[in-house]
Protein backbone atom coordinates (compact mmCIF):
# COMPACT_ATOMS: atom_id res chain seq x y z
CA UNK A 1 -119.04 -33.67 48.53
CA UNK A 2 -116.86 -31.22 47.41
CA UNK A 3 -113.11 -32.38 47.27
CA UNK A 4 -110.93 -29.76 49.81
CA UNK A 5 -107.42 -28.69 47.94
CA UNK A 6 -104.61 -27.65 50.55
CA UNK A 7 -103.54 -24.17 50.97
CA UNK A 8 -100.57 -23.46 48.94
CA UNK A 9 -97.75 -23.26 51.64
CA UNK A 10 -97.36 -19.66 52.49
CA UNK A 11 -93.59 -18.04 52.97
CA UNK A 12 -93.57 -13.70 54.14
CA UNK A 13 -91.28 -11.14 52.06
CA UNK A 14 -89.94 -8.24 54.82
CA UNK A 15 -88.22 -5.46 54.13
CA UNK A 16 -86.79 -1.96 54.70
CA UNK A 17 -86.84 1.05 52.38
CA UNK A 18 -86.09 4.79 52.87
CA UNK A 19 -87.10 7.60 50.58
CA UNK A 20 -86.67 11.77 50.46
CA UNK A 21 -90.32 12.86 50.62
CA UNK A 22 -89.18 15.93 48.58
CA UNK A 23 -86.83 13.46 46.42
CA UNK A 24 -87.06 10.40 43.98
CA UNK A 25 -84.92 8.07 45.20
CA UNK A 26 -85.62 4.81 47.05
CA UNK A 27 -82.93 3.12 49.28
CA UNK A 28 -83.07 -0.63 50.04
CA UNK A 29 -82.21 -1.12 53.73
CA UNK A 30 -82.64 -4.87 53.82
CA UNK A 31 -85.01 -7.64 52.97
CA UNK A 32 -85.59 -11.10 54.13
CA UNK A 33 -88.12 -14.06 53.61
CA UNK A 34 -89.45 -15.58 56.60
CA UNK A 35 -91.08 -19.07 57.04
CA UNK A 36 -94.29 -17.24 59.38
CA UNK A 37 -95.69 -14.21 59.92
CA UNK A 38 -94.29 -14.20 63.18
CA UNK A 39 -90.49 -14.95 61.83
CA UNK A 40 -91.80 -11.91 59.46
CA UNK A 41 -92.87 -9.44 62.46
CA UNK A 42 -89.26 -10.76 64.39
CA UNK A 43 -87.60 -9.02 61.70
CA UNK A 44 -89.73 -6.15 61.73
CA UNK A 45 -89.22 -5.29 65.30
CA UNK A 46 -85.60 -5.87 65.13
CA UNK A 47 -84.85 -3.64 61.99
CA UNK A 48 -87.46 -1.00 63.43
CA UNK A 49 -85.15 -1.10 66.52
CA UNK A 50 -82.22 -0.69 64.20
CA UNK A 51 -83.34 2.56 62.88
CA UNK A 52 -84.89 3.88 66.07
CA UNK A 53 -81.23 2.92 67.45
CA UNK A 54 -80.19 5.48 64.77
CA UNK A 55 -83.16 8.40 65.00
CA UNK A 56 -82.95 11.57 67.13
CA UNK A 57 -84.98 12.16 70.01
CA UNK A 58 -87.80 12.71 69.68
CA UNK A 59 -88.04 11.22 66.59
CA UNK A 60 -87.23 7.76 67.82
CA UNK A 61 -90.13 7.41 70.70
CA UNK A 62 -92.67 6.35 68.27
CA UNK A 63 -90.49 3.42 66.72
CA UNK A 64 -89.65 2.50 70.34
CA UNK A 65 -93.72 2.59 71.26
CA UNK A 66 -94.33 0.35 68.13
CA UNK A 67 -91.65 -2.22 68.85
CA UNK A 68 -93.66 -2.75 71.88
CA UNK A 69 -97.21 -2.62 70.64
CA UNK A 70 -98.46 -6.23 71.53
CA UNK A 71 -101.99 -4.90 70.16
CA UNK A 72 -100.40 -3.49 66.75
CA UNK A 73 -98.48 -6.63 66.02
CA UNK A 74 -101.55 -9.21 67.07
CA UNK A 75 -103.43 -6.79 64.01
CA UNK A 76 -100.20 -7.44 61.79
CA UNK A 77 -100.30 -11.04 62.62
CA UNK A 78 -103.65 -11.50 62.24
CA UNK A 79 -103.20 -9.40 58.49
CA UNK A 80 -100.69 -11.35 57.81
CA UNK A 81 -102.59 -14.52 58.48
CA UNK A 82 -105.07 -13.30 56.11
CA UNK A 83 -102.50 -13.34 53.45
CA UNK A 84 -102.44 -9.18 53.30
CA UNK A 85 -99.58 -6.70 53.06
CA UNK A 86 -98.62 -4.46 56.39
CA UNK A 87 -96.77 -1.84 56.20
CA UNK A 88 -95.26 0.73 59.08
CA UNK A 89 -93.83 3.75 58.14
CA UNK A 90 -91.56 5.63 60.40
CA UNK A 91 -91.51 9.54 59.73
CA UNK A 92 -87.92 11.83 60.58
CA UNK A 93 -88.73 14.86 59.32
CA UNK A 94 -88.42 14.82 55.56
CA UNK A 95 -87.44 10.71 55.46
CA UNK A 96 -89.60 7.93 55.42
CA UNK A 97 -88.87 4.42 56.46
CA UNK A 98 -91.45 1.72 55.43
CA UNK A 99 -90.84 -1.45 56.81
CA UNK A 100 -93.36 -4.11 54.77
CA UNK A 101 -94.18 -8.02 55.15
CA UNK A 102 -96.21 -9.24 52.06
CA UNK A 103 -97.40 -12.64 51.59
CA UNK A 104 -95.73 -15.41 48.83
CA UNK A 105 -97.30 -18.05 48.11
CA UNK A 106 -95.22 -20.95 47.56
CA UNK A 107 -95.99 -23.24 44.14
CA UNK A 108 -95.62 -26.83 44.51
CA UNK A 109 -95.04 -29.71 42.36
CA UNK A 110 -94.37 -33.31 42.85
CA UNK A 111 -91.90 -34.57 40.51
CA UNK A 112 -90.38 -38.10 41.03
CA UNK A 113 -91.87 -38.05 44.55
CA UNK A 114 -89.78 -35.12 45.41
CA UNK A 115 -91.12 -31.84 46.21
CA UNK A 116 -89.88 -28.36 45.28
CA UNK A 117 -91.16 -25.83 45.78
CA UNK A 118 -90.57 -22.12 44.05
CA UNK A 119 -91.99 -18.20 44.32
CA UNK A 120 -95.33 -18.20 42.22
């Protein structure tokens, strides 16, 4: 019989980025690590809101359909579950938003009967 190791507990990296399509830069626009991938597509929805809060109609409709999407975020949980990246981007004319969740796994070690655990 073959012996069954635990899955490495499993913590989600979201964030927020914007970018010039025509320029270089990259702007940070948040980040967070979350315990699930739900607590991961929480923060997702909520800073999607945030920027649709910000967009011009009819720019913002989409963001406001996707915030919504029960289908779309059962495929991003169920991505995420699989330990795979998703990614949404949200287009306003030359700017892109990409909102991300990526899987960490989490590295444990038992020293003097005390777990801690740390970003592989």
């Amino acid at each position: 019989m073959l012996n069954a190791w635990p899955a490495p507990p499993v913590a989600f990296d979201v964030g927020c980025v914007a970018y010039s399509v025509p320029g270089r830069s990259l702007y940070e626009l948040g980040g967070h690590r979350a315990n699930s991938a739900w607590l991961a597509m929480v923060w997702l929805v909520r800073r999607a809101g945030d920027i649709a809060d910000q967009l011009d109609p009819p720019a913002d409709a989409p963001v406001r359909a996707w915030t919504s999407d029960g289908q779309e975020h059962a495929r991003a949980l169920l991505r995420l579950g699989r330990q795979e990246t998703y990614a949404y981007t949200i287009h306003d004319g030359d700017v892109r938003y990409v909102l991300a969740a990526a899987p960490v796994v989490l590295v444990c070690h038992d020293a003097a009967r005390e777990a801690t655990c740390a970003a592989a």
